[in-house]
N, C-alpha and C. Protein backbone atom coordinates (compact mmCIF):
# COMPACT_ATOMS: atom_id res chain seq x y z
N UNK A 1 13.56 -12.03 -3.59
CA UNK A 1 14.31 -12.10 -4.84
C UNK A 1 13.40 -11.90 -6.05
N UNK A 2 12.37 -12.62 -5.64
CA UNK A 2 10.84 -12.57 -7.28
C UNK A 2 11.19 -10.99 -7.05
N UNK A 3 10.36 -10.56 -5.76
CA UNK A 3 10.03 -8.86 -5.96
C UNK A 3 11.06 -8.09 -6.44
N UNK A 4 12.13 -8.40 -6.23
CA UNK A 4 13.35 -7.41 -6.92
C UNK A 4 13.55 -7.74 -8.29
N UNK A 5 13.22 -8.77 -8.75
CA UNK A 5 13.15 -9.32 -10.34
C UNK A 5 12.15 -8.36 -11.17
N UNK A 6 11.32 -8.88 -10.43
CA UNK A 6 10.16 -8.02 -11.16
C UNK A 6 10.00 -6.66 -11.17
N UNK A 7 10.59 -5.75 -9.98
CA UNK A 7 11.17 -4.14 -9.84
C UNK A 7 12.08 -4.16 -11.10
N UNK A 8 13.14 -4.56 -11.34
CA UNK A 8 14.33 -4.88 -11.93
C UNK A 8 13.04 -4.56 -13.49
N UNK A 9 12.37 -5.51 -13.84
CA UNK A 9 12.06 -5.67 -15.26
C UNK A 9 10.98 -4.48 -15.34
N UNK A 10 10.47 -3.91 -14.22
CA UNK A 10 9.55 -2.71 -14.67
C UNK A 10 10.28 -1.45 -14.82
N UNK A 11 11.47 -1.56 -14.29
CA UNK A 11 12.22 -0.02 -14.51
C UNK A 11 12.42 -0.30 -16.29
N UNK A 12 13.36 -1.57 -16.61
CA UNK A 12 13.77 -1.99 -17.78
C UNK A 12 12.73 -1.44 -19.10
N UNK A 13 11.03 -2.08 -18.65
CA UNK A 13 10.51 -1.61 -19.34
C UNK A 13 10.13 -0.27 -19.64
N UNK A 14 9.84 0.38 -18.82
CA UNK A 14 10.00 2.04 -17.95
C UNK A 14 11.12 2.72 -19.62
N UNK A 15 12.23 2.17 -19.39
CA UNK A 15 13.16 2.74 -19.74
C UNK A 15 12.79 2.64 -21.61
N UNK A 16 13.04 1.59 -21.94
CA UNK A 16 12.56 1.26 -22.95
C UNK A 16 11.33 1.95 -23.66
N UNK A 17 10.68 2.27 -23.00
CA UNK A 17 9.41 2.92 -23.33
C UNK A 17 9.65 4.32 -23.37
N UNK A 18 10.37 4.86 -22.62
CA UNK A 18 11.11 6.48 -23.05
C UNK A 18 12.32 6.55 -23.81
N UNK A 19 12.72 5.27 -24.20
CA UNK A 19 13.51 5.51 -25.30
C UNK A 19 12.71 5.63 -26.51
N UNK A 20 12.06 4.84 -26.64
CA UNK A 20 11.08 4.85 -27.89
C UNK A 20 10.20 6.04 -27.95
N UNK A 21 10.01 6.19 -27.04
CA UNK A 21 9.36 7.95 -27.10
C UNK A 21 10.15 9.34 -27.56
N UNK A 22 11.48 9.16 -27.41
CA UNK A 22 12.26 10.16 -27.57
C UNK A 22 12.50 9.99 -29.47
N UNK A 23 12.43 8.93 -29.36
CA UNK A 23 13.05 8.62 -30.61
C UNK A 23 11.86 9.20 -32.21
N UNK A 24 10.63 8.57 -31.44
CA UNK A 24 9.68 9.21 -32.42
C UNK A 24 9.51 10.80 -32.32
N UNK A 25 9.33 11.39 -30.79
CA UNK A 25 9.47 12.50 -31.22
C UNK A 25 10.66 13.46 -31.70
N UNK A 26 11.83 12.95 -31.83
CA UNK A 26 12.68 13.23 -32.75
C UNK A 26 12.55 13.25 -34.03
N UNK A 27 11.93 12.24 -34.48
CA UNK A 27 11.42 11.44 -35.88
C UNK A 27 10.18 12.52 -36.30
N UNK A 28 9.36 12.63 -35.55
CA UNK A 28 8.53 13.83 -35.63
C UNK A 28 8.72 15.42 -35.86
N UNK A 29 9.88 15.33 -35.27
CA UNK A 29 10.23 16.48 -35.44
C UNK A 29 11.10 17.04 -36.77
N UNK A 30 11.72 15.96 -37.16
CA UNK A 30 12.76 16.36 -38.53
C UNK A 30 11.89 16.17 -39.80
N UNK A 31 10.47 15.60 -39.16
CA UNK A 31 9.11 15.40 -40.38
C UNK A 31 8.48 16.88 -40.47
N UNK A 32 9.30 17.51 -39.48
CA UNK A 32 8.35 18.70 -39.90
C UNK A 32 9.17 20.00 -39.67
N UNK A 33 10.25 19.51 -39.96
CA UNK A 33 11.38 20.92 -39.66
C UNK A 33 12.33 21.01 -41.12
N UNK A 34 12.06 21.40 -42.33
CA UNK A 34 13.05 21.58 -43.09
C UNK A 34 14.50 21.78 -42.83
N UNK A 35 14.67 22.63 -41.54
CA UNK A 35 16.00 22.93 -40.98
C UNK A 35 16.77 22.14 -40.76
N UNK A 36 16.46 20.91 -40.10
CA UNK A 36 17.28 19.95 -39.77
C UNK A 36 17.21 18.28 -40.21
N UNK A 37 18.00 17.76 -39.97
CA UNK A 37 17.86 16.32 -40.79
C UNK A 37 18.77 15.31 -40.03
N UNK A 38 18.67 15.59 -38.64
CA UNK A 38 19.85 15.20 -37.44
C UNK A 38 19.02 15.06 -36.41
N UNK A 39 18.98 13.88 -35.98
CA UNK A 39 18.59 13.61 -34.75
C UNK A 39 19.42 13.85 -33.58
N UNK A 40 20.59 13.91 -33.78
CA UNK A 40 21.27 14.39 -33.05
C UNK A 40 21.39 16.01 -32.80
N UNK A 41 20.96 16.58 -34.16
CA UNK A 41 20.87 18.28 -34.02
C UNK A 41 19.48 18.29 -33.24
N UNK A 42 18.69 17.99 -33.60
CA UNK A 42 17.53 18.24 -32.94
C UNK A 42 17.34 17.85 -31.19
N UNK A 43 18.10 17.12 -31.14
CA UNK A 43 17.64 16.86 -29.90
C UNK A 43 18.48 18.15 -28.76
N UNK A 44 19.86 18.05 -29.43
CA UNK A 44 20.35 19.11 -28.84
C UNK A 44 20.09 20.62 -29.27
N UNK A 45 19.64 20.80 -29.89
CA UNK A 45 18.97 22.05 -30.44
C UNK A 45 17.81 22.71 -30.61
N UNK A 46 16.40 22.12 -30.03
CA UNK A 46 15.54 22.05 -30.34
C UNK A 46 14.64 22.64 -29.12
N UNK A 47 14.20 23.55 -28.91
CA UNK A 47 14.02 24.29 -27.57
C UNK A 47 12.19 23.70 -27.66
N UNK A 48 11.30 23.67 -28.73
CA UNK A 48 10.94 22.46 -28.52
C UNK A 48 10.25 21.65 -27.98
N UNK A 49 11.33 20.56 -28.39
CA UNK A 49 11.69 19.08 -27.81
C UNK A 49 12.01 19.09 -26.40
N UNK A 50 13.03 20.39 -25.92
CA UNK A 50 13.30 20.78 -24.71
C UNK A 50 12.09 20.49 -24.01
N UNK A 51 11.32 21.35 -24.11
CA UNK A 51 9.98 22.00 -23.09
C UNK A 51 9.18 20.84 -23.40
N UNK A 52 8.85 19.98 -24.04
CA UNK A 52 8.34 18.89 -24.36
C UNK A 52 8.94 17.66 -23.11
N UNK A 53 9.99 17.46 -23.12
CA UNK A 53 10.47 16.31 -22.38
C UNK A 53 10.57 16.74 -20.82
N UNK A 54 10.82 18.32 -20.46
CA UNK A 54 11.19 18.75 -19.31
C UNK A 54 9.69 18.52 -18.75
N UNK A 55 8.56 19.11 -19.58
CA UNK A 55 6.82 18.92 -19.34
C UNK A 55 6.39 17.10 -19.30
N UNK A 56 7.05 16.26 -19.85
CA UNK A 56 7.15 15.06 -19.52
C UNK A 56 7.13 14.93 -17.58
N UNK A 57 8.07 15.47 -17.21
CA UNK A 57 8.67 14.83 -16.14
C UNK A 57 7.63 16.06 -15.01
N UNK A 58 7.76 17.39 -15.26
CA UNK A 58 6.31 18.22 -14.41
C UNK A 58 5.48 17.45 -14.47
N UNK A 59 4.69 16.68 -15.55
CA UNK A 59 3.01 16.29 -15.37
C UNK A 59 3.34 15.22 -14.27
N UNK A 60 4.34 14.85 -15.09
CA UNK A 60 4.08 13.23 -13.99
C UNK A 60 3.97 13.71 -12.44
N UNK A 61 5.12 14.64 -11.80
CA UNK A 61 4.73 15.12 -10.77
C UNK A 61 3.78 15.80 -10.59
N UNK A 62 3.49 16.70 -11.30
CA UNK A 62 2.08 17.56 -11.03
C UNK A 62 1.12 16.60 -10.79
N UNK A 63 0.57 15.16 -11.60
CA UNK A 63 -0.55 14.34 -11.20
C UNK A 63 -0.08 13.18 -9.91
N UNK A 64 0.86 13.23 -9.68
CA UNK A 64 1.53 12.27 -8.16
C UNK A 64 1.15 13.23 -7.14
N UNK A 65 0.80 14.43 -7.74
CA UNK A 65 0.31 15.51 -6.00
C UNK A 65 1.77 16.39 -5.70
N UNK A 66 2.89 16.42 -6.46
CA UNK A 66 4.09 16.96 -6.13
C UNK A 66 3.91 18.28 -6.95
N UNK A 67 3.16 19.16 -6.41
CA UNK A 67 2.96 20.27 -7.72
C UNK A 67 4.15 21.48 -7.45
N UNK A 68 4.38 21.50 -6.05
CA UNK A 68 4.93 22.73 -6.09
C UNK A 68 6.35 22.08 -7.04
N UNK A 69 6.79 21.53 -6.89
CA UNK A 69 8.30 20.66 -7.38
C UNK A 69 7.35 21.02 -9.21
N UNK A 70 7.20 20.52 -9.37
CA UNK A 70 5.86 20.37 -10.89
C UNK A 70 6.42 21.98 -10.92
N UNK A 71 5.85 22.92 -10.46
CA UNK A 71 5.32 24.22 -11.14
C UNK A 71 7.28 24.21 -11.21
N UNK A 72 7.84 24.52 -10.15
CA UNK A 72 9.14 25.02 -9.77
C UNK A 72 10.21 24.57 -11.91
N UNK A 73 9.62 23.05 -11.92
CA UNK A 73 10.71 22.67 -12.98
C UNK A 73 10.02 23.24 -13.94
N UNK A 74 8.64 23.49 -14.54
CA UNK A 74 7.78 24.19 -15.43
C UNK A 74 8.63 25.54 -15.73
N UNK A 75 8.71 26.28 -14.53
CA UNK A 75 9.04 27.40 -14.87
C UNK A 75 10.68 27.40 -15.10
N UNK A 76 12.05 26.78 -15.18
CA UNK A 76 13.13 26.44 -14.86
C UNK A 76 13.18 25.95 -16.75
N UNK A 77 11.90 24.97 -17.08
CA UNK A 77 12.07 25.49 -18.94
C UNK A 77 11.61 26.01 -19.28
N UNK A 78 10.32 27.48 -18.69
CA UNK A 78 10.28 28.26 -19.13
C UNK A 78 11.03 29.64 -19.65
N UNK A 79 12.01 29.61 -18.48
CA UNK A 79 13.27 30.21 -18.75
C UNK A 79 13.99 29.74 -19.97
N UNK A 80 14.33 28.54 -19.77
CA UNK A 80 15.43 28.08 -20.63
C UNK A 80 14.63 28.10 -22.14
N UNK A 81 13.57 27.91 -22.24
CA UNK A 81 13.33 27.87 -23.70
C UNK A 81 12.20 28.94 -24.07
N UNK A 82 11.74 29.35 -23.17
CA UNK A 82 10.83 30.85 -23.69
C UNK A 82 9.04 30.04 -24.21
N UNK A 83 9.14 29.14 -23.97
CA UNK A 83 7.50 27.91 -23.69
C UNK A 83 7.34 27.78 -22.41
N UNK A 84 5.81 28.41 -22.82
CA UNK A 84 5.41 27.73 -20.71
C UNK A 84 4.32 26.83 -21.09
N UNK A 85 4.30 25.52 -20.57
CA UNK A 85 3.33 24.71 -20.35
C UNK A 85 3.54 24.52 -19.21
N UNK A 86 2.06 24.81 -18.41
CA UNK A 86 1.45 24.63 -16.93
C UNK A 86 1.60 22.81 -16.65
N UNK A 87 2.02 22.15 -15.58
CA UNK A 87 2.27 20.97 -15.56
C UNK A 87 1.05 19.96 -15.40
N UNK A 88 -0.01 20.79 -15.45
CA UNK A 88 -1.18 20.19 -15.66
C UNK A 88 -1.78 20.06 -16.57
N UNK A 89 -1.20 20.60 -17.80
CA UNK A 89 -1.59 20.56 -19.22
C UNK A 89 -1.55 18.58 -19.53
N UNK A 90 -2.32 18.41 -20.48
CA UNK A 90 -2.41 16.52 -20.88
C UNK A 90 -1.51 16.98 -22.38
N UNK A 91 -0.79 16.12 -22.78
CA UNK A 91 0.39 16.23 -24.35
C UNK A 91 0.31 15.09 -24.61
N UNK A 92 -0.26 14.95 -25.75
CA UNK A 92 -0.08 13.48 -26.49
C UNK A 92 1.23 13.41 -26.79
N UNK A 93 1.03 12.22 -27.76
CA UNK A 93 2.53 11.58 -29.00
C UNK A 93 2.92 12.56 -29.63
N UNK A 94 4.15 12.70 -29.99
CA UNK A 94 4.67 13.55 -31.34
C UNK A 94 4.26 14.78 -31.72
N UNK A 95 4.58 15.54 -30.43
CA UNK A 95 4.11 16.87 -29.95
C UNK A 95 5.07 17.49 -30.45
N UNK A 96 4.64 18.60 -31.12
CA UNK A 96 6.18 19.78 -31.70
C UNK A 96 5.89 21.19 -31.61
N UNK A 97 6.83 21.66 -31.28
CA UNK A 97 6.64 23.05 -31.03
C UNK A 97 7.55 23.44 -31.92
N UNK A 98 7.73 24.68 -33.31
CA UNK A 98 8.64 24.92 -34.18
C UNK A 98 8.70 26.39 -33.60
N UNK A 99 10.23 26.60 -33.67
CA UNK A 99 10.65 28.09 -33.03
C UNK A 99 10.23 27.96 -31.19
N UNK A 100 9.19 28.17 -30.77
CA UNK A 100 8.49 27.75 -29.68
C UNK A 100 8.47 29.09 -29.17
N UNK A 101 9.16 30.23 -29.12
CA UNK A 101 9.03 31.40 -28.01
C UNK A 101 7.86 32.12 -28.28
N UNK A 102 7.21 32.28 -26.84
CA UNK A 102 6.24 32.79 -26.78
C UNK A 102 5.38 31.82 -26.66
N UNK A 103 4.96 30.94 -26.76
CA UNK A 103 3.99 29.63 -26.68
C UNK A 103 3.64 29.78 -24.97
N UNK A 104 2.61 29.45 -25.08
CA UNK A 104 1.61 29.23 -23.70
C UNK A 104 0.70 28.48 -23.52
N UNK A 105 1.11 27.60 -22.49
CA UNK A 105 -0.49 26.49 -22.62
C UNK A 105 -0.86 26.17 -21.14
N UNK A 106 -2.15 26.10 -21.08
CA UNK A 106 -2.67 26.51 -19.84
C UNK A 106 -2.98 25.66 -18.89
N UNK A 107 -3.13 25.40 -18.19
CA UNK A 107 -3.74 24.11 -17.19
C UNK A 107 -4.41 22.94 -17.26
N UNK A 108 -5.33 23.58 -17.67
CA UNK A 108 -6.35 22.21 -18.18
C UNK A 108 -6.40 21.84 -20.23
N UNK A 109 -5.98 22.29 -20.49
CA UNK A 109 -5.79 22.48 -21.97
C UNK A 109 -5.11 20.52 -22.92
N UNK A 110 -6.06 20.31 -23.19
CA UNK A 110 -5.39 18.77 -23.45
C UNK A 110 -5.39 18.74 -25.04
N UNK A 111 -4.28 18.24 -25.53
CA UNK A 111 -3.69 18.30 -26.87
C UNK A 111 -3.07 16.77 -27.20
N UNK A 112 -3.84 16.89 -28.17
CA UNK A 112 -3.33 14.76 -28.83
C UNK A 112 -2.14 14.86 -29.27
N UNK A 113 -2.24 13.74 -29.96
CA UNK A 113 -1.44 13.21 -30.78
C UNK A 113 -0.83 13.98 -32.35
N UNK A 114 0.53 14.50 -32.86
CA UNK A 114 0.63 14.69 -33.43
C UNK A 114 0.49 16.09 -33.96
N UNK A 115 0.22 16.67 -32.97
CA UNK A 115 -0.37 18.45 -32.71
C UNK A 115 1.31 19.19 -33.20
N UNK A 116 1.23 20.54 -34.24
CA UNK A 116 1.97 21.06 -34.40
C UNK A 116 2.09 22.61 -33.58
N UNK A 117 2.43 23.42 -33.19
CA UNK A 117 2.22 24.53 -32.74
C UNK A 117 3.66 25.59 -33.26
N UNK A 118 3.35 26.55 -33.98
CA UNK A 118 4.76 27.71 -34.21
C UNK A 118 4.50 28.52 -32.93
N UNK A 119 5.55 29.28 -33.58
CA UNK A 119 5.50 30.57 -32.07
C UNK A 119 4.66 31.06 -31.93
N UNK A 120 4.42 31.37 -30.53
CA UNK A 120 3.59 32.66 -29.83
C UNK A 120 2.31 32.79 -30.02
N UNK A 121 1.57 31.22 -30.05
CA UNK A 121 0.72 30.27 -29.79
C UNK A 121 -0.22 29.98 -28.31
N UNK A 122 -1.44 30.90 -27.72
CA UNK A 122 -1.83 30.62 -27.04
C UNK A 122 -2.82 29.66 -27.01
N UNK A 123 -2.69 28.73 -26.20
CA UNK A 123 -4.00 27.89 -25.68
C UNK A 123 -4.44 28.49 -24.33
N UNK A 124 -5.14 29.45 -24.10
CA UNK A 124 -5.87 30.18 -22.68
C UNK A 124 -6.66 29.95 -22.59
N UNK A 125 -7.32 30.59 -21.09
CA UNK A 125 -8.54 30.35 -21.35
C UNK A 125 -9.38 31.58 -21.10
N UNK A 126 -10.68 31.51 -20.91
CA UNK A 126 -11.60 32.61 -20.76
C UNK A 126 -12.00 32.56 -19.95
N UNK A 127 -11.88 31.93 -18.31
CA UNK A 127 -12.85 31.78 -16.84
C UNK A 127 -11.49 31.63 -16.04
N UNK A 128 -11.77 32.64 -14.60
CA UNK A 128 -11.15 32.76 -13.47
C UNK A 128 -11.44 31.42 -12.38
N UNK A 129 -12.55 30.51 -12.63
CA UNK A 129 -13.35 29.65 -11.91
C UNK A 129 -12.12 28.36 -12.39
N UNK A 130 -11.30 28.04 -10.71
CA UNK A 130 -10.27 26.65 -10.50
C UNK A 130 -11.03 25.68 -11.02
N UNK A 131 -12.73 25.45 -10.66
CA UNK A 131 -13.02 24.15 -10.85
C UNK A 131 -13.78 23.21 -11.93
N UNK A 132 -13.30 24.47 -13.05
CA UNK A 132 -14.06 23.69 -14.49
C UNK A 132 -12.65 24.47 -15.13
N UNK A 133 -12.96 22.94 -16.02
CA UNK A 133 -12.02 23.36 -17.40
C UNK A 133 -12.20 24.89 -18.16
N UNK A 134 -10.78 25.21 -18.35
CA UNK A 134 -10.93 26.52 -18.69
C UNK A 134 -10.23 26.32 -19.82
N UNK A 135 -9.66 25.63 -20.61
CA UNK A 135 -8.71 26.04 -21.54
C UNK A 135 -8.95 25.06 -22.43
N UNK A 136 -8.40 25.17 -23.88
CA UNK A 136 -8.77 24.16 -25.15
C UNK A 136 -8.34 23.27 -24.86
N UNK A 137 -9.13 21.78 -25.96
CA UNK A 137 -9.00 20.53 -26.59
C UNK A 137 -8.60 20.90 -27.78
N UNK A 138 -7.74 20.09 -28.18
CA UNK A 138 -6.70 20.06 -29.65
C UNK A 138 -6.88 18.95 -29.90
N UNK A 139 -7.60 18.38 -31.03
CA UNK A 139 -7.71 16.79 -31.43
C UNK A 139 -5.98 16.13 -32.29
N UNK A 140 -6.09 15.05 -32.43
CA UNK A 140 -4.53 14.95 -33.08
C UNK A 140 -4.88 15.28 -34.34
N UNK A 141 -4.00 15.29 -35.09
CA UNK A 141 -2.97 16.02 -35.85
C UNK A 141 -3.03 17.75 -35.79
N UNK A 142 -3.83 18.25 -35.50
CA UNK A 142 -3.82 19.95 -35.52
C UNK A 142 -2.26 20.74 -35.54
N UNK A 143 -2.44 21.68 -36.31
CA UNK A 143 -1.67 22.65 -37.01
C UNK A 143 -2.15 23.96 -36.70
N UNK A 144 -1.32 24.40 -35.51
CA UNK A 144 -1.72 26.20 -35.29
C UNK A 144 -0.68 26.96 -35.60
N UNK A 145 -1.25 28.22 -37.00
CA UNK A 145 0.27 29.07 -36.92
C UNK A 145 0.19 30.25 -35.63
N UNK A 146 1.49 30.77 -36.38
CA UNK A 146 2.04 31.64 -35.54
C UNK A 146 1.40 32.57 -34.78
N UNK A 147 1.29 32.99 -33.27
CA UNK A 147 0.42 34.27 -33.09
C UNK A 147 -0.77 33.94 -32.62
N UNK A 148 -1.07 32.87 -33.24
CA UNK A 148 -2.98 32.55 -32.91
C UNK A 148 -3.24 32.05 -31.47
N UNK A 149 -4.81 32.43 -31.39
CA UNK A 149 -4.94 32.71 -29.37
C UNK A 149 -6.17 31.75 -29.75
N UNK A 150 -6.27 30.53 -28.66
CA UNK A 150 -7.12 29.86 -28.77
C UNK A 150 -7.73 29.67 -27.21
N UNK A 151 -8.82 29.89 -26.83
CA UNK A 151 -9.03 30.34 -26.11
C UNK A 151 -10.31 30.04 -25.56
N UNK A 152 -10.67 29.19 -24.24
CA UNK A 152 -11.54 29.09 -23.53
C UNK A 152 -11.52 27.01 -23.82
N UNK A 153 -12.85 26.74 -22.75
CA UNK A 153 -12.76 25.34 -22.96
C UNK A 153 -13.75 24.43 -24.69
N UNK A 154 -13.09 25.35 -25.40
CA UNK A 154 -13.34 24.47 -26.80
C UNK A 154 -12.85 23.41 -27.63
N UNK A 155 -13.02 22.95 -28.67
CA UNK A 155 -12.88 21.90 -29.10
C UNK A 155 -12.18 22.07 -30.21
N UNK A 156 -10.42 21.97 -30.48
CA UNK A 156 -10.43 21.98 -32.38
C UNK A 156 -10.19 20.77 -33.04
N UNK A 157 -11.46 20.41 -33.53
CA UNK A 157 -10.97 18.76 -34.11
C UNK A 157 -10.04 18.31 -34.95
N UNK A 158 -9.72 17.39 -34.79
CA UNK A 158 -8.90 16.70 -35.38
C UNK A 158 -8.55 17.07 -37.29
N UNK A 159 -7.45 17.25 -37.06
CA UNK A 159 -7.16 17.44 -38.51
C UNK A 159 -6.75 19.09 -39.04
N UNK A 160 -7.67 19.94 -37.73
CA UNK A 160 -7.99 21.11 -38.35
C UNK A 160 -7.10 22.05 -38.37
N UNK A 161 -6.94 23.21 -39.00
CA UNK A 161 -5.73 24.51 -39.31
C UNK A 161 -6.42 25.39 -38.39
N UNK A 162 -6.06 25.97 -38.07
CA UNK A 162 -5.39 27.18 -37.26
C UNK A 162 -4.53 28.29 -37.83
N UNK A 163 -4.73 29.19 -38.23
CA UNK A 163 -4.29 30.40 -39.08
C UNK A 163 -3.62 31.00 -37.97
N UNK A 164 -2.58 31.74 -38.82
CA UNK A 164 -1.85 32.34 -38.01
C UNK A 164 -2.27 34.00 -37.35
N UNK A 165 -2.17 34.59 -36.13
CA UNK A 165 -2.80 35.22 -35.94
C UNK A 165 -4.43 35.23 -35.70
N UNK A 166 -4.86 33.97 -36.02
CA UNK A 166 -6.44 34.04 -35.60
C UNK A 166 -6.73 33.87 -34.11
N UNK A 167 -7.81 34.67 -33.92
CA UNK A 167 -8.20 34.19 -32.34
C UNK A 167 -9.79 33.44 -32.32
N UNK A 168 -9.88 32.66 -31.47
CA UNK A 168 -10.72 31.44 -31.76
C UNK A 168 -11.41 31.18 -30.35
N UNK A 169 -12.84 31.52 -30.41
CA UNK A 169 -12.96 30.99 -29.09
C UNK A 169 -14.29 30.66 -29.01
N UNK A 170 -14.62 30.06 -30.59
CA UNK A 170 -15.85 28.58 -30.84
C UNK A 170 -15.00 27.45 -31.50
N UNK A 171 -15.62 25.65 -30.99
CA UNK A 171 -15.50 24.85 -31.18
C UNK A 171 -15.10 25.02 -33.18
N UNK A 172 -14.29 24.10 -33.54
CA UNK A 172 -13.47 23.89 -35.15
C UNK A 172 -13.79 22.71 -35.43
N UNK A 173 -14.67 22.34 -36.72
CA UNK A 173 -14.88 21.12 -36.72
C UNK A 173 -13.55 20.35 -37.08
N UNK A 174 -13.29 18.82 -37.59
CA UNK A 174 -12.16 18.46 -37.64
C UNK A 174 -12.05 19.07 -39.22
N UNK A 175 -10.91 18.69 -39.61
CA UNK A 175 -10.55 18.70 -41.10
C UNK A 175 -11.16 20.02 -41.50
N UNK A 176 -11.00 21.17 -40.84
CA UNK A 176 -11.56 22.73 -41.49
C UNK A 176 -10.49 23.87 -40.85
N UNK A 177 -10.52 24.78 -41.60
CA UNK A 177 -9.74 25.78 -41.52
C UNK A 177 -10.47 27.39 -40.54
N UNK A 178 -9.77 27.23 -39.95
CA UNK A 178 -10.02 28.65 -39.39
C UNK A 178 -9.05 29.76 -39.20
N UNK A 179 -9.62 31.10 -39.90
CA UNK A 179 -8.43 32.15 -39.95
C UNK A 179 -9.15 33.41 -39.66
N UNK A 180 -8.58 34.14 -39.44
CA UNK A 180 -9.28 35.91 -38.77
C UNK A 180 -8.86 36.24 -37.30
N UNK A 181 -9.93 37.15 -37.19
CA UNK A 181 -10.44 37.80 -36.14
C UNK A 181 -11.48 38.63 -35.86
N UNK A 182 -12.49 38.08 -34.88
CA UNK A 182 -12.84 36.42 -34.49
C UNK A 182 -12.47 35.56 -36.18
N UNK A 183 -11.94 34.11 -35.47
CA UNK A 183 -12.27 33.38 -36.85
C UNK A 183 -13.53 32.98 -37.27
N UNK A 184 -13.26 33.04 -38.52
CA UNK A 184 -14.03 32.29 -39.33
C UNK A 184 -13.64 31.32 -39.74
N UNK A 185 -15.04 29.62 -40.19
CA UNK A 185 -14.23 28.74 -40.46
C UNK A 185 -15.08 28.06 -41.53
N UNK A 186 -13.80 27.78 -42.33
CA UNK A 186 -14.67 27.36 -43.19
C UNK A 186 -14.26 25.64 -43.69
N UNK A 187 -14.57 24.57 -44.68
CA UNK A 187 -13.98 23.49 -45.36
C UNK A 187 -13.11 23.87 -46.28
N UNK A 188 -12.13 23.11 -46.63
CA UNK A 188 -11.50 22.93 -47.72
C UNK A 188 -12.42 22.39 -48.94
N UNK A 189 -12.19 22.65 -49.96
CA UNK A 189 -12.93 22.33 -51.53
C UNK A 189 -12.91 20.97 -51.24
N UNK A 190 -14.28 20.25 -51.99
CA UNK A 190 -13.96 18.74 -52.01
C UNK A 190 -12.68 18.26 -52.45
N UNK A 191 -12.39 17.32 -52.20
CA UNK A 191 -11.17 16.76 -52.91
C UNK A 191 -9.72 17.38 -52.49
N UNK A 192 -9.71 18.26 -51.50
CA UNK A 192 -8.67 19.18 -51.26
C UNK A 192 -8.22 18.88 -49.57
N UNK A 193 -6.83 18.40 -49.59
CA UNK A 193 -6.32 17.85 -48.45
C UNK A 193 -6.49 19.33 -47.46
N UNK A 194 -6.68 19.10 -46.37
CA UNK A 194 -6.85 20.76 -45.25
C UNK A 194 -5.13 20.99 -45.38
N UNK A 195 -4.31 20.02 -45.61
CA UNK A 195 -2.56 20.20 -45.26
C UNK A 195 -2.65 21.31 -46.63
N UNK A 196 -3.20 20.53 -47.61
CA UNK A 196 -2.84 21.67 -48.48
C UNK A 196 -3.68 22.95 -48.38
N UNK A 197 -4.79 23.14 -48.22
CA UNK A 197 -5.01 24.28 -47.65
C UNK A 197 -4.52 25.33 -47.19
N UNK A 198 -4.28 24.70 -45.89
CA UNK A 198 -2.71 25.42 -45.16
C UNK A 198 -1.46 26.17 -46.27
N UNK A 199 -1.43 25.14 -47.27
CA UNK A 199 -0.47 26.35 -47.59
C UNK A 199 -1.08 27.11 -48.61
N UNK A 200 -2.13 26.69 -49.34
CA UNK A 200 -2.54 27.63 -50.20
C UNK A 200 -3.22 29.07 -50.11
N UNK A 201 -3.54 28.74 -48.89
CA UNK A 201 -4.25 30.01 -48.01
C UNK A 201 -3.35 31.15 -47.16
N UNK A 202 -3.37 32.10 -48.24
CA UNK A 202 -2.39 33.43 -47.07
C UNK A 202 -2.68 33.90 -45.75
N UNK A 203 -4.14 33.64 -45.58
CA UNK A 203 -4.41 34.26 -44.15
C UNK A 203 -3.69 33.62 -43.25
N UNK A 204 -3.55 32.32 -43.52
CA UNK A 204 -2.93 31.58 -42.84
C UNK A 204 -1.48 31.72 -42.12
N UNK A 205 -0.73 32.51 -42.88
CA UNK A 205 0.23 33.02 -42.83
C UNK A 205 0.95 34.64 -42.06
N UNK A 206 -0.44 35.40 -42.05
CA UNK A 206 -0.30 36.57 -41.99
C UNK A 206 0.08 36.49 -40.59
């Protein structure tokens, strides 16, 4: 009777704990979507949030050893939402993908907390070799626009921009901007938030 009590209160908590998860990244998401202002639109609308929660439930199997089941549902929202994340990819908190088609993220590729990504967004990598990391670190909060290929096992720290269209395949310190091809990277002016950066900077955009 204890053991079924205590089964009983770990699902409970289980549950609870993916409610609260859904909820922030909802919350996350209308923080950074002018479009919508509905948690209810977003959740049903949000292709996303989709590939986000469906990649929830791959990793967990992919790291229990259930990969083929793992790859099978990976690809099942890759269809449905036009994002492929490999089920071995690591996704922090308050992960967003805006627009999302075309997005790709690779196997070993681990991304924090708070990470933004637009469309058609690679995280790849640069080595055929299974048994070393091949694909980027994304520190939390990072902001990659549209187009940009990030690429091999590097580092973009925390804070940092990602230009749209840039391809990147040296380490970004945190809080700095990188835009081109190859990028270049540079700081923001003293006193000058990198968010604003981001928008003051056209390359960024291109």
């Amino acid at each position: 009777m204890a053991a079924a009590t205590h089964r009983s209160r770990q699902a409970v908590g289980l549950l609870r704990r993916a409610v609260a998860g859904v909820r922030a990244d909802l919350d996350a998401a209308i923080a950074r979507d002018p479009a919508t202002d509905s948690r209810l639109e977003m959740a049903l609308a949000s292709p996303g949030l989709h590939a986000l929660w469906v990649h929830r439930a791959s990793h967990a199997l992919w790291t229990s050893g259930a990969k083929l089941p793992a790859r099978l549902l990976s690809q099942a929202s890759r269809a449905a939402t036009g994002i492929e994340i490999h089920p071995g990819a690591t996704i922090g908190a308050r992960f967003f993908v805006d627009h999302g088609m075309g997005v790709v993220i690779g196997e070993t590729a681990e991304v924090g907390d708070d990470v933004m990504l637009y469309h058609g967004v690679t995280l790849g990598g640069r080595s055929m070799d299974p048994t070393i990391k091949r694909h980027p670190t994304l520190g939390d909060g990072v902001t990659v626009g549209a187009g940009a290929k990030i690429l091999g096992d590097i580092t973009i720290g925390h804070g940092a921009q990602v230009g749209a269209n840039a391809v990147v395949t040296k380490d970004v310190p945190a809080m700095a901007v990188a835009t081109g091809i190859p990028a270049s990277i540079r700081r923001p002016e003293p006193g000058l938030d990198p968010q604003q950066a981001l928008y003051d900077d056209p390359a960024l955009w291109i």
